[in-house]
C-alpha atoms as a PDB file:
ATOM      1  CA  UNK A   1     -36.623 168.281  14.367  1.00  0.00           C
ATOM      2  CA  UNK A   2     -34.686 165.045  13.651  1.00  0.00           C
ATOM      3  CA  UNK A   3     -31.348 165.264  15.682  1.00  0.00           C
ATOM      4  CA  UNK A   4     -28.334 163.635  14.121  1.00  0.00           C
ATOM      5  CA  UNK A   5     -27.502 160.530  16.161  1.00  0.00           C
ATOM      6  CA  UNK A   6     -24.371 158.438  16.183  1.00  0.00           C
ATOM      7  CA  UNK A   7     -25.297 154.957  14.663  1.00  0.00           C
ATOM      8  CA  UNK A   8     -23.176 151.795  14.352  1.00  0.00           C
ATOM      9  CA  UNK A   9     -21.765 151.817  10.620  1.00  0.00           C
ATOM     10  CA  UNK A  10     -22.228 149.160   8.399  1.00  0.00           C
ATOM     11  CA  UNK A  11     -21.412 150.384   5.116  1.00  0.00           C
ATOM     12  CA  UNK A  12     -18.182 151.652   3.712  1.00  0.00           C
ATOM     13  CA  UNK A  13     -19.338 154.697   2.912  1.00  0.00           C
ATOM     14  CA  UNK A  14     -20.649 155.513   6.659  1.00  0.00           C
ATOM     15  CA  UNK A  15     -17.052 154.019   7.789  1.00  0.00           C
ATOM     16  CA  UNK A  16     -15.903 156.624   5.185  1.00  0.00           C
ATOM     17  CA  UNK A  17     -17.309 159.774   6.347  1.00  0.00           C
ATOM     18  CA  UNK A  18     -17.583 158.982  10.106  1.00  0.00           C
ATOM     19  CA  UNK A  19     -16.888 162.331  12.239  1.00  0.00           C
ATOM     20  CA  UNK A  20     -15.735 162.362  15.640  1.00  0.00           C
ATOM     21  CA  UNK A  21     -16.020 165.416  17.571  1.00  0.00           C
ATOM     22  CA  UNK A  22     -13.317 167.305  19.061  1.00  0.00           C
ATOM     23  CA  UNK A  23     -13.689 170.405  20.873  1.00  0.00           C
ATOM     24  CA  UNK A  24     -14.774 174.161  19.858  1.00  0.00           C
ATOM     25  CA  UNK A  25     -16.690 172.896  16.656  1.00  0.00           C
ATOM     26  CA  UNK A  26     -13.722 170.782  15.110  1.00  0.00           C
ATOM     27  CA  UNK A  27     -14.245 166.905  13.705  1.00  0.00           C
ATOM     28  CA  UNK A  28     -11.399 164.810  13.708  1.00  0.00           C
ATOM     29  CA  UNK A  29     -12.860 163.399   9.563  1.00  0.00           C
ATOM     30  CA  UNK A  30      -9.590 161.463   8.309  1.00  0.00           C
ATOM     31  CA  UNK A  31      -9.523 161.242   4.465  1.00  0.00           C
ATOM     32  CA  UNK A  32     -10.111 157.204   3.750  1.00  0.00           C
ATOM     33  CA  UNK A  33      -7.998 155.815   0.871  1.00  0.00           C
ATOM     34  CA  UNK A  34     -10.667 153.921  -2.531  1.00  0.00           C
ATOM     35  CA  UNK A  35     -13.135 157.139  -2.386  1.00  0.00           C
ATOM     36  CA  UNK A  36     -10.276 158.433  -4.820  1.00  0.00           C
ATOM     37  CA  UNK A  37      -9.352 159.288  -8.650  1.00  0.00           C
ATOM     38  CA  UNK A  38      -5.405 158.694  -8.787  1.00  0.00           C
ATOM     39  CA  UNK A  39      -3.902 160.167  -5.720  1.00  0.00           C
ATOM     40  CA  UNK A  40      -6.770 162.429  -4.733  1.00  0.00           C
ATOM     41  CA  UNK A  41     -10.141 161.922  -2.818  1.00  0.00           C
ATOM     42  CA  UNK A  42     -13.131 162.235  -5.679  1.00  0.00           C
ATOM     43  CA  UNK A  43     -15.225 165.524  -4.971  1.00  0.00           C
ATOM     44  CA  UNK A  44     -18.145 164.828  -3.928  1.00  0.00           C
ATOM     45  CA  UNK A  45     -16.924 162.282  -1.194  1.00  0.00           C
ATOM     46  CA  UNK A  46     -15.053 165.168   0.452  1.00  0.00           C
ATOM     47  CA  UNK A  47     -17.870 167.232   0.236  1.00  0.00           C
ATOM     48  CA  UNK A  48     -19.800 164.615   2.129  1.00  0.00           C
ATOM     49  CA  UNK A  49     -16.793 164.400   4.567  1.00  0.00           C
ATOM     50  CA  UNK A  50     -17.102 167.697   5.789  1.00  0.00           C
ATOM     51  CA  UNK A  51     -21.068 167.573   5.753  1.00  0.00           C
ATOM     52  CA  UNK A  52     -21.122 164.710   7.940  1.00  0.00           C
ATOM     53  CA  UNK A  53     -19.559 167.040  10.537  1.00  0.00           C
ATOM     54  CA  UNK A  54     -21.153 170.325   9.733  1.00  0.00           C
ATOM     55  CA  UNK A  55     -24.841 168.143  10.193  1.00  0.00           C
ATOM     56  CA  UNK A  56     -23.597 167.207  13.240  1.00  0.00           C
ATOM     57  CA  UNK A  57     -22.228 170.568  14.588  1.00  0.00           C
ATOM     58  CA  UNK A  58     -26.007 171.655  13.242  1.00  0.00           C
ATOM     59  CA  UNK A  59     -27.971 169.084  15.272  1.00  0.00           C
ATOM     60  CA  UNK A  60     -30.116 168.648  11.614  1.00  0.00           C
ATOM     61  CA  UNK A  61     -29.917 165.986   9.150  1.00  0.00           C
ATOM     62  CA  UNK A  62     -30.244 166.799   5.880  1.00  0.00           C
ATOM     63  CA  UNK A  63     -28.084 168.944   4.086  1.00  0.00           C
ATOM     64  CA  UNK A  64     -30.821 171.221   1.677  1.00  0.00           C
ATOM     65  CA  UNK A  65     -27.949 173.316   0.338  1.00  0.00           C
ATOM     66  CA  UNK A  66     -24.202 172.933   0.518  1.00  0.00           C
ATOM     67  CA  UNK A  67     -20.871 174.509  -2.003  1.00  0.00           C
ATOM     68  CA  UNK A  68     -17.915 174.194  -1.583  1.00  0.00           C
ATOM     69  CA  UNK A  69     -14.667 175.990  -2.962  1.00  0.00           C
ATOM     70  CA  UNK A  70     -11.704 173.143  -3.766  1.00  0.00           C
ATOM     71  CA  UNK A  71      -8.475 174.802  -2.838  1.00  0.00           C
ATOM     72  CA  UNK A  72      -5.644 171.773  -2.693  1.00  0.00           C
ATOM     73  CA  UNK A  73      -5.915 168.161  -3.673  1.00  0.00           C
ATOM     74  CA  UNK A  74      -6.689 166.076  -0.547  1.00  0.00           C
ATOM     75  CA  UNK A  75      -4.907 162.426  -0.796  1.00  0.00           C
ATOM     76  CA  UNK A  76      -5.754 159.996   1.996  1.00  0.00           C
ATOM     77  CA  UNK A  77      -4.857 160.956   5.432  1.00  0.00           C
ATOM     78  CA  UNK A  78      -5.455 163.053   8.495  1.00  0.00           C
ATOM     79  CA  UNK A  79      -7.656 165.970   8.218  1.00  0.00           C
ATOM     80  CA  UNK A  80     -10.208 167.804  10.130  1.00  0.00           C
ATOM     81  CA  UNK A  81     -13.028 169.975   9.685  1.00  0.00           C
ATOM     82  CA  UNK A  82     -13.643 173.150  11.677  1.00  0.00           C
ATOM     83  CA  UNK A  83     -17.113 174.091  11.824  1.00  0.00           C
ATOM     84  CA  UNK A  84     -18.853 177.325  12.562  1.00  0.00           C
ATOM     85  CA  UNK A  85     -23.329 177.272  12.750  1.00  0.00           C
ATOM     86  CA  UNK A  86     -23.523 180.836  11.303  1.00  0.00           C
ATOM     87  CA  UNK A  87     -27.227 180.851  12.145  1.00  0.00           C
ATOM     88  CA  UNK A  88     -29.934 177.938  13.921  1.00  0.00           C
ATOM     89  CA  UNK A  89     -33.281 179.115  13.270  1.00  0.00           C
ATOM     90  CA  UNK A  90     -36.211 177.383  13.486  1.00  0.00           C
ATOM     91  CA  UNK A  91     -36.140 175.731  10.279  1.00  0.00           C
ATOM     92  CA  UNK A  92     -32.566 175.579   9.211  1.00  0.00           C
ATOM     93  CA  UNK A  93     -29.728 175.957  10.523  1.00  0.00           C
ATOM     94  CA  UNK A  94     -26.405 177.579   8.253  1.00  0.00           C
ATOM     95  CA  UNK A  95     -22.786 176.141   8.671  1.00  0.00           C
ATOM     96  CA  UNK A  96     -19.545 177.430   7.464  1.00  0.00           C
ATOM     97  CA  UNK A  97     -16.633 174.574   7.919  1.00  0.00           C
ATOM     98  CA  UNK A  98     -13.145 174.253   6.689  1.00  0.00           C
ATOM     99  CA  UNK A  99     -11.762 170.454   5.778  1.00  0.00           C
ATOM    100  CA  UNK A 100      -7.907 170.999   6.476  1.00  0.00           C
ATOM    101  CA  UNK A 101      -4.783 168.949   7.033  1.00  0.00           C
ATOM    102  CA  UNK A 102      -2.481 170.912   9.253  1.00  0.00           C
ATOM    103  CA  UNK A 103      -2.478 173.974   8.516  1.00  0.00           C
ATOM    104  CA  UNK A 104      -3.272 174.060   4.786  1.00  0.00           C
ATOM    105  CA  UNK A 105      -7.084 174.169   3.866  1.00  0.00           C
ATOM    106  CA  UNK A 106      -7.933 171.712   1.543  1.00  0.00           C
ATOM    107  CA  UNK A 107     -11.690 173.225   1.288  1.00  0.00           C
ATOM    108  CA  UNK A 108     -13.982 175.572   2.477  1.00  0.00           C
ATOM    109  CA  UNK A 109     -18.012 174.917   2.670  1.00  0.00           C
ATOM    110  CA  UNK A 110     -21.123 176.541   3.750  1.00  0.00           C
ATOM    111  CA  UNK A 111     -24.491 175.010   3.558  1.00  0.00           C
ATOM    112  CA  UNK A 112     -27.995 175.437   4.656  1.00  0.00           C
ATOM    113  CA  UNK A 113     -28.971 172.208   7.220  1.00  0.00           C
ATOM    114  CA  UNK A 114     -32.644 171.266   7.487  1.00  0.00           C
ATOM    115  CA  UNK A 115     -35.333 168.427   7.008  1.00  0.00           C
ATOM    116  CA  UNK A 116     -36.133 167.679   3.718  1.00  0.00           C
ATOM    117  CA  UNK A 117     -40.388 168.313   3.692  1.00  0.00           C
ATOM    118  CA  UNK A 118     -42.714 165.838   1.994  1.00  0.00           C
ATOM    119  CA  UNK A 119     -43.453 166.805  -1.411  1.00  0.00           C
ATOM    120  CA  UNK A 120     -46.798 168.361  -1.049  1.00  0.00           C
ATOM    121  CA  UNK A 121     -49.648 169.196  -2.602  1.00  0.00           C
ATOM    122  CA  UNK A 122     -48.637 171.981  -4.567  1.00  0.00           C
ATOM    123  CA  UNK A 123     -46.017 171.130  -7.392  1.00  0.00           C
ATOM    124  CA  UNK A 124     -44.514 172.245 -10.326  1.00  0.00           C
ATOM    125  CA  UNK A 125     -41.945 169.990 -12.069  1.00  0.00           C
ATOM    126  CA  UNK A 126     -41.501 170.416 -15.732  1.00  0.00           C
ATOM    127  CA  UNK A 127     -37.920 168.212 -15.703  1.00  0.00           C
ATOM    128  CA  UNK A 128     -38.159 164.407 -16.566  1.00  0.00           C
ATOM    129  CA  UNK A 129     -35.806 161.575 -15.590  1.00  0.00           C
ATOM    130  CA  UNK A 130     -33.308 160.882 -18.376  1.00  0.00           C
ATOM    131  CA  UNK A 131     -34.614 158.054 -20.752  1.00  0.00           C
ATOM    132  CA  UNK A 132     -32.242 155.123 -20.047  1.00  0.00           C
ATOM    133  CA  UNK A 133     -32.005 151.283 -20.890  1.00  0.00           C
ATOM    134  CA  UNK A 134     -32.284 148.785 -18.442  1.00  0.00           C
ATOM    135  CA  UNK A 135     -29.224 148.808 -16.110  1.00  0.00           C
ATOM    136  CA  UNK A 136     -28.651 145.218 -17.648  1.00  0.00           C
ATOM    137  CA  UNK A 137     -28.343 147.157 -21.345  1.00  0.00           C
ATOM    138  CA  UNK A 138     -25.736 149.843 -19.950  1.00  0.00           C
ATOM    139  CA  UNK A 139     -21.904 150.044 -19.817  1.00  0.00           C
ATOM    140  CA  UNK A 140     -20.312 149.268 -16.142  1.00  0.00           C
ATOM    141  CA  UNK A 141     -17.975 151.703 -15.011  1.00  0.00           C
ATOM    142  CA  UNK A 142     -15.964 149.184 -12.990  1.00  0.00           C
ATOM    143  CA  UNK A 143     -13.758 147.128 -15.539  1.00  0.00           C
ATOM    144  CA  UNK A 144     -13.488 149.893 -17.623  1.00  0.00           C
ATOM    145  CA  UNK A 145      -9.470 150.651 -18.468  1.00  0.00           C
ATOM    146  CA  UNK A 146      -8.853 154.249 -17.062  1.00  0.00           C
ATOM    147  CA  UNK A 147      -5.650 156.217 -17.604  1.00  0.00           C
ATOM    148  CA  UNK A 148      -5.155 156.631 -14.132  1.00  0.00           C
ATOM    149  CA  UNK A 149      -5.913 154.652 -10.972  1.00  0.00           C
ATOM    150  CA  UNK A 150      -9.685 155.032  -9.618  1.00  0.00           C
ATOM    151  CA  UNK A 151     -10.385 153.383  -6.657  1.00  0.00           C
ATOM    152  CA  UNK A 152     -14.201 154.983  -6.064  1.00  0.00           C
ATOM    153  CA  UNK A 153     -14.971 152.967  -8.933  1.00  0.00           C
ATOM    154  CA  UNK A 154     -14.844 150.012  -6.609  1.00  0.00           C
ATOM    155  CA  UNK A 155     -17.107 151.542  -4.120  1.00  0.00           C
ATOM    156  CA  UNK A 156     -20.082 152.485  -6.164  1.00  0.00           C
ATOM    157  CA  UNK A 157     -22.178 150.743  -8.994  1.00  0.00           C
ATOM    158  CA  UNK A 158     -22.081 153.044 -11.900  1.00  0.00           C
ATOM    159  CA  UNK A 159     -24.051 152.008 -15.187  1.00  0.00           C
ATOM    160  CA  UNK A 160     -23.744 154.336 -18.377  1.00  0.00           C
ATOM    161  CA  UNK A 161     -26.200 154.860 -21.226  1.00  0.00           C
ATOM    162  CA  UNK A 162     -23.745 153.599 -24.059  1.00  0.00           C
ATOM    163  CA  UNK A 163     -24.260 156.484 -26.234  1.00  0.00           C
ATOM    164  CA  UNK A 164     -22.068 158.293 -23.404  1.00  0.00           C
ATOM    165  CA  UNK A 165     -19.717 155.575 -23.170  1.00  0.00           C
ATOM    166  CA  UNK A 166     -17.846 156.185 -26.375  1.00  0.00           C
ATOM    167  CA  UNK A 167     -15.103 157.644 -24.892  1.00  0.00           C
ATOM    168  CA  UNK A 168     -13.677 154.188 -23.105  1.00  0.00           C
ATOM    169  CA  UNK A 169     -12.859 153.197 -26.959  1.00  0.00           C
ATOM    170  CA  UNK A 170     -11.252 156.486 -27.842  1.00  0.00           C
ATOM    171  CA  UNK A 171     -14.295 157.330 -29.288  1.00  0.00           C
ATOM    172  CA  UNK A 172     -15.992 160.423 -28.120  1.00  0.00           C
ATOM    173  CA  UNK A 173     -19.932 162.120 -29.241  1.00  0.00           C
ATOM    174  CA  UNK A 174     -19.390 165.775 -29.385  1.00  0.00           C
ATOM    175  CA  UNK A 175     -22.425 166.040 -26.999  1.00  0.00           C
ATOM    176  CA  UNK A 176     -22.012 167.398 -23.457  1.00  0.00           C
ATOM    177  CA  UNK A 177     -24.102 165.192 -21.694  1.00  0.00           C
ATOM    178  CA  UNK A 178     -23.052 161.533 -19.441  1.00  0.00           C
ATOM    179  CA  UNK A 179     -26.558 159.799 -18.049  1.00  0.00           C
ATOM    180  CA  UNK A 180     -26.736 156.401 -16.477  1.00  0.00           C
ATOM    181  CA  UNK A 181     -27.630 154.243 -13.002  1.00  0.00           C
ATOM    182  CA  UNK A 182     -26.341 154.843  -9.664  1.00  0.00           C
ATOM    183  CA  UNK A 183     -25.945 152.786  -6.822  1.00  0.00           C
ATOM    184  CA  UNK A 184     -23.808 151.825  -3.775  1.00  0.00           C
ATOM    185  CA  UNK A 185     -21.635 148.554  -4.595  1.00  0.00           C
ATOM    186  CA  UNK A 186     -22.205 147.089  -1.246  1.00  0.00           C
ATOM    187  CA  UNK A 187     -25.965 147.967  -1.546  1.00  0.00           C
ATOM    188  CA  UNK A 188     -25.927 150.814   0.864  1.00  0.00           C
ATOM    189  CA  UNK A 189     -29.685 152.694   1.079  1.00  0.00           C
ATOM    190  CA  UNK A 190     -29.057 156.295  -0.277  1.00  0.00           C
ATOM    191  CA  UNK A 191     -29.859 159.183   1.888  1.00  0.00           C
ATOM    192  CA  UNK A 192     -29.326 162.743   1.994  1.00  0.00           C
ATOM    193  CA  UNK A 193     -26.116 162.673   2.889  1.00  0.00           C
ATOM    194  CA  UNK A 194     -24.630 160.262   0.033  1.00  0.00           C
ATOM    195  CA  UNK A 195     -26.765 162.552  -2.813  1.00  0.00           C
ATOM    196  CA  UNK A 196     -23.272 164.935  -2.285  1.00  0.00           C
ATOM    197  CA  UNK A 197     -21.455 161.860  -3.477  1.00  0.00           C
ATOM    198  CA  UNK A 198     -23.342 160.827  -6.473  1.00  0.00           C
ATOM    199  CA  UNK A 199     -23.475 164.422  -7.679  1.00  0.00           C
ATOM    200  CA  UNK A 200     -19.912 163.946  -8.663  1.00  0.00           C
ATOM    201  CA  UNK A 201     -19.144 160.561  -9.392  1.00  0.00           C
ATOM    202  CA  UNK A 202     -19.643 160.386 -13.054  1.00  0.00           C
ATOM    203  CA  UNK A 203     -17.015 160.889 -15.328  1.00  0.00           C
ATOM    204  CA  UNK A 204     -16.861 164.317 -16.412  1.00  0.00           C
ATOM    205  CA  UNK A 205     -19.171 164.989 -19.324  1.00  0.00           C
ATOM    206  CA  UNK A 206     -15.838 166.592 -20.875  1.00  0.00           C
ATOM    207  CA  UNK A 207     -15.118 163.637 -21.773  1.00  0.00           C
ATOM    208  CA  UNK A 208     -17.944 163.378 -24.564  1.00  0.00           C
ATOM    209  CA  UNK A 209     -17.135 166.705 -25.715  1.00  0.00           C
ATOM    210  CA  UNK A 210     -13.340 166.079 -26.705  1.00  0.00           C
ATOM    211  CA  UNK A 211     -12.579 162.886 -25.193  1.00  0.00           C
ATOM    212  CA  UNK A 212     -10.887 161.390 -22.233  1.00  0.00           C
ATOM    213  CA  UNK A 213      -7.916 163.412 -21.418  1.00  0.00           C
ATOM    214  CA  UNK A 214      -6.812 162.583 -17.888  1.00  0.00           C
ATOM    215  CA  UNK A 215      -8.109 164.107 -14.119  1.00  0.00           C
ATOM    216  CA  UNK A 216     -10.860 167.200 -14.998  1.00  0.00           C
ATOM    217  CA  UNK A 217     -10.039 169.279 -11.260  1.00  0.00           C
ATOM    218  CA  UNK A 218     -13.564 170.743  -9.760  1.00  0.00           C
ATOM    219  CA  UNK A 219     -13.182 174.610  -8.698  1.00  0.00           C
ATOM    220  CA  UNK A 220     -16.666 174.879  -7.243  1.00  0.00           C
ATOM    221  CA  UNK A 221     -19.731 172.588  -6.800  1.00  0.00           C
ATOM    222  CA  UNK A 222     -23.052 172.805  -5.200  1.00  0.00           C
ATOM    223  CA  UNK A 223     -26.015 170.529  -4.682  1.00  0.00           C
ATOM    224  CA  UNK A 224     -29.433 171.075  -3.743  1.00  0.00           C
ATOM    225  CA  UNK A 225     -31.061 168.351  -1.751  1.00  0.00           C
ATOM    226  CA  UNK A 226     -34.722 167.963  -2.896  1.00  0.00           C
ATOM    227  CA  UNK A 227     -36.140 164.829  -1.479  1.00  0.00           C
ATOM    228  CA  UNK A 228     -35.155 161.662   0.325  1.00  0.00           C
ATOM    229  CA  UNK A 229     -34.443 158.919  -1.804  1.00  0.00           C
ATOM    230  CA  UNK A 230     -37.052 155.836  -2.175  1.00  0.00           C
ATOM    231  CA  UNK A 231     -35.285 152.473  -1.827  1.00  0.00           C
ATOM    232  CA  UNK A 232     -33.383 151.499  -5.583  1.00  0.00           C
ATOM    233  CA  UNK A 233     -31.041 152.928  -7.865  1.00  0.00           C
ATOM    234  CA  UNK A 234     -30.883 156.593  -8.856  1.00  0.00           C
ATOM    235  CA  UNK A 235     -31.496 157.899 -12.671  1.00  0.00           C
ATOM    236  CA  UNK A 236     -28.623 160.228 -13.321  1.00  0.00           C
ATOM    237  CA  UNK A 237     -28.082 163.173 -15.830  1.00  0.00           C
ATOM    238  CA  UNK A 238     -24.862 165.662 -16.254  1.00  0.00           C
ATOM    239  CA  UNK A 239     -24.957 167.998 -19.422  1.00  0.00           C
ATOM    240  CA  UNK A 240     -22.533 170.743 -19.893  1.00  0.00           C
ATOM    241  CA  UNK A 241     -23.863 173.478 -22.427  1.00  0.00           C
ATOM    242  CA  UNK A 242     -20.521 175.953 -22.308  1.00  0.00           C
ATOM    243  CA  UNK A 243     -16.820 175.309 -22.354  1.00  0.00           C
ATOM    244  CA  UNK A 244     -15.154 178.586 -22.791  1.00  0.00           C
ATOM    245  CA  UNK A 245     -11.711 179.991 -21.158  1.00  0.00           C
ATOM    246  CA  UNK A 246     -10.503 176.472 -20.194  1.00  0.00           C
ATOM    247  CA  UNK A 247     -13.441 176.074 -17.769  1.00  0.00           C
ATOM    248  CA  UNK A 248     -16.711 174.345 -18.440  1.00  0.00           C
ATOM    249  CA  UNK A 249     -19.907 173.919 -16.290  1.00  0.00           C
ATOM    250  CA  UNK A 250     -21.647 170.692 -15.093  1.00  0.00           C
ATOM    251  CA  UNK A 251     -25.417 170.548 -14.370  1.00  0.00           C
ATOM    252  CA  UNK A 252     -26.719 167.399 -12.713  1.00  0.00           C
ATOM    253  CA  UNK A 253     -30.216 165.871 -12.100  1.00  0.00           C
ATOM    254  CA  UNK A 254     -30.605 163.061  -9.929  1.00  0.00           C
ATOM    255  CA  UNK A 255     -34.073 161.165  -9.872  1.00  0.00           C
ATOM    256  CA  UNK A 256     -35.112 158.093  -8.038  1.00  0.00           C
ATOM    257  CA  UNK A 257     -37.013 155.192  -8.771  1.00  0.00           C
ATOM    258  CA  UNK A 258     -40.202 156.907  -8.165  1.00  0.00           C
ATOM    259  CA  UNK A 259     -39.468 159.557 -10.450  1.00  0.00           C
ATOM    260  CA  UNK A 260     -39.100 161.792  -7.647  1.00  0.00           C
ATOM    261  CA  UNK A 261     -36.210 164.825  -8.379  1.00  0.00           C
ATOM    262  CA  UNK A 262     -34.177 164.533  -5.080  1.00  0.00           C
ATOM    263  CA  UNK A 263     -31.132 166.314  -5.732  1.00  0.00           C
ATOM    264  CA  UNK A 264     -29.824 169.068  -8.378  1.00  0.00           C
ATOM    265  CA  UNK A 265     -26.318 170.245  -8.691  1.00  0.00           C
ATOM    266  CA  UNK A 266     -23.605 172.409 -10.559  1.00  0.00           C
ATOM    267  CA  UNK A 267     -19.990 172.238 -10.678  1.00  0.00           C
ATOM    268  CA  UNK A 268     -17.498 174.520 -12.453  1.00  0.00           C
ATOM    269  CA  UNK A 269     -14.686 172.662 -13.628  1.00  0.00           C
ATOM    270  CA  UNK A 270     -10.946 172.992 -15.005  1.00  0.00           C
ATOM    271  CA  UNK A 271     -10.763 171.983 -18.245  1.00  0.00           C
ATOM    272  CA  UNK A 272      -7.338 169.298 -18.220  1.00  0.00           C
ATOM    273  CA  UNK A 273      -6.246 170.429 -21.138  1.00  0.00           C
ATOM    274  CA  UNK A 274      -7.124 172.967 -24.111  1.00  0.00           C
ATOM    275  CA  UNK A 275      -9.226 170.916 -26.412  1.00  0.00           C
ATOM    276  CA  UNK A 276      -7.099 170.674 -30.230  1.00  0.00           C
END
């Protein structure tokens, strides 16, 4: 078993989701202001702001499974997250945790805590990394004008195959898909932990669909942990195939530069508005 050690952070994102323990299973895990989209802390970061402490509470290092229910917006501030380990068994170890401010909940989580196992001999992958241009070829996310204020897009390198990048003109595809490069704008390695962060920080592929229409609110994501990263960016792929009663669905593949599957997620998502 690899035990989760406190390291000294280097990175903004480790500054970001650092957890300091409290007493009876609660993390002091302030919310940290540019991990946000307007006024509110982006998804996935919170999602890895509550796993930091729930791998901790755990004693494992790799989250294999985690969802999480989004029941306020969270701007930046105070907050803990009170966490509960359900179950430590040999192999895994299962964590329920709250992320709260005060005494409103901002989220509830559960997820299955483990070490991700080498690939093995015995596989079965009939997925393939989305077919994308050179990074050099793509559309950068940062410098991009956005309706609202987005300071995660100053934290992370995000590159977008320009067939899904229509939507910064005004233009939009009609296809429910957003694909492109992923990496850490200060160059920080990706692990486990950050794959909870990259599964969300794509624009919504809503915004292909009917256009760009302002904040898209996530009611539910999860992400499946499938492999630890190699060294390099990360091959990226969102597709939504139904938007009906004002929701809409978001299924993500994440692949790394050895063409290695190492995470897979779903979100369901509010739809802003009700497309015209």
């Amino acid at each position: 078993m690899r035990i989760y050690t406190v390291i000294e952070m280097s990175y903004e994102f480790d500054d970001a989701v650092l957890a300091i323990p409290e007493a009876n299973g609660v993390f002091r895990t302030p919310i940290i202001g540019g991990w946000d989209i307007g006024a509110n802390a982006n998804g996935g970061y919170l999602m890895a702001r509550a796993a930091q402490a729930m791998r901790m509470a755990a004693r494992r290092q790799d989250p294999l499974s985690i969802s999480a229910h989004f029941l306020a917006p969270a701007p930046a501030g105070d907050a803990e997250c009170a966490t509960e380990v359900v179950k430590s068994g040999k192999r895994i170890s299962t964590v329920a945790a709250v992320l709260r401010r005060d005494d409103r909940e901002l989220m509830r989580l559960i997820g299955s805590f483990g070490e991700v196992q080498p690939l093995g001999l015995v596989r079965h992958v009939t997925a393939r990394p989305p077919e994308l241009p050179p990074i050099q070829e793509c559309v950068a996310r940062r410098g991009q004008p956005t309706p609202i204020p987005m300071g995660i897009v100053e934290r992370v390198s995000l590159f977008i195959h320009p067939d899904d990048s229509k939507f910064y003109s005004g233009a939009f595809s009609g296809v429910g898909q957003m694909r492109g490069w992923f990496s850490f704008a200060d160059d920080r390695p990706i692990d486990t932990l950050a794959l909870l962060l990259v599964a969300d920080a794509f624009p919504p592929t809503w915004f292909n669909i009917f256009g760009s229409q302002g904040w898209v609110p996530t009611v539910e994501m999860t992400v499946h942990v499938r492999a630890v990263p190699a060294p390099g960016p990360l091959r990226c792929s969102f597709t939504t195939r139904v938007v009906q009663g004002n929701y809409f669905e978001e299924d993500g593949e994440i692949w790394d530069s050895d063409g290695v599957c190492v995470a897979m997620s779903r979100q369901l998502a509010l739809a802003p508005i009700s497309p015209t």
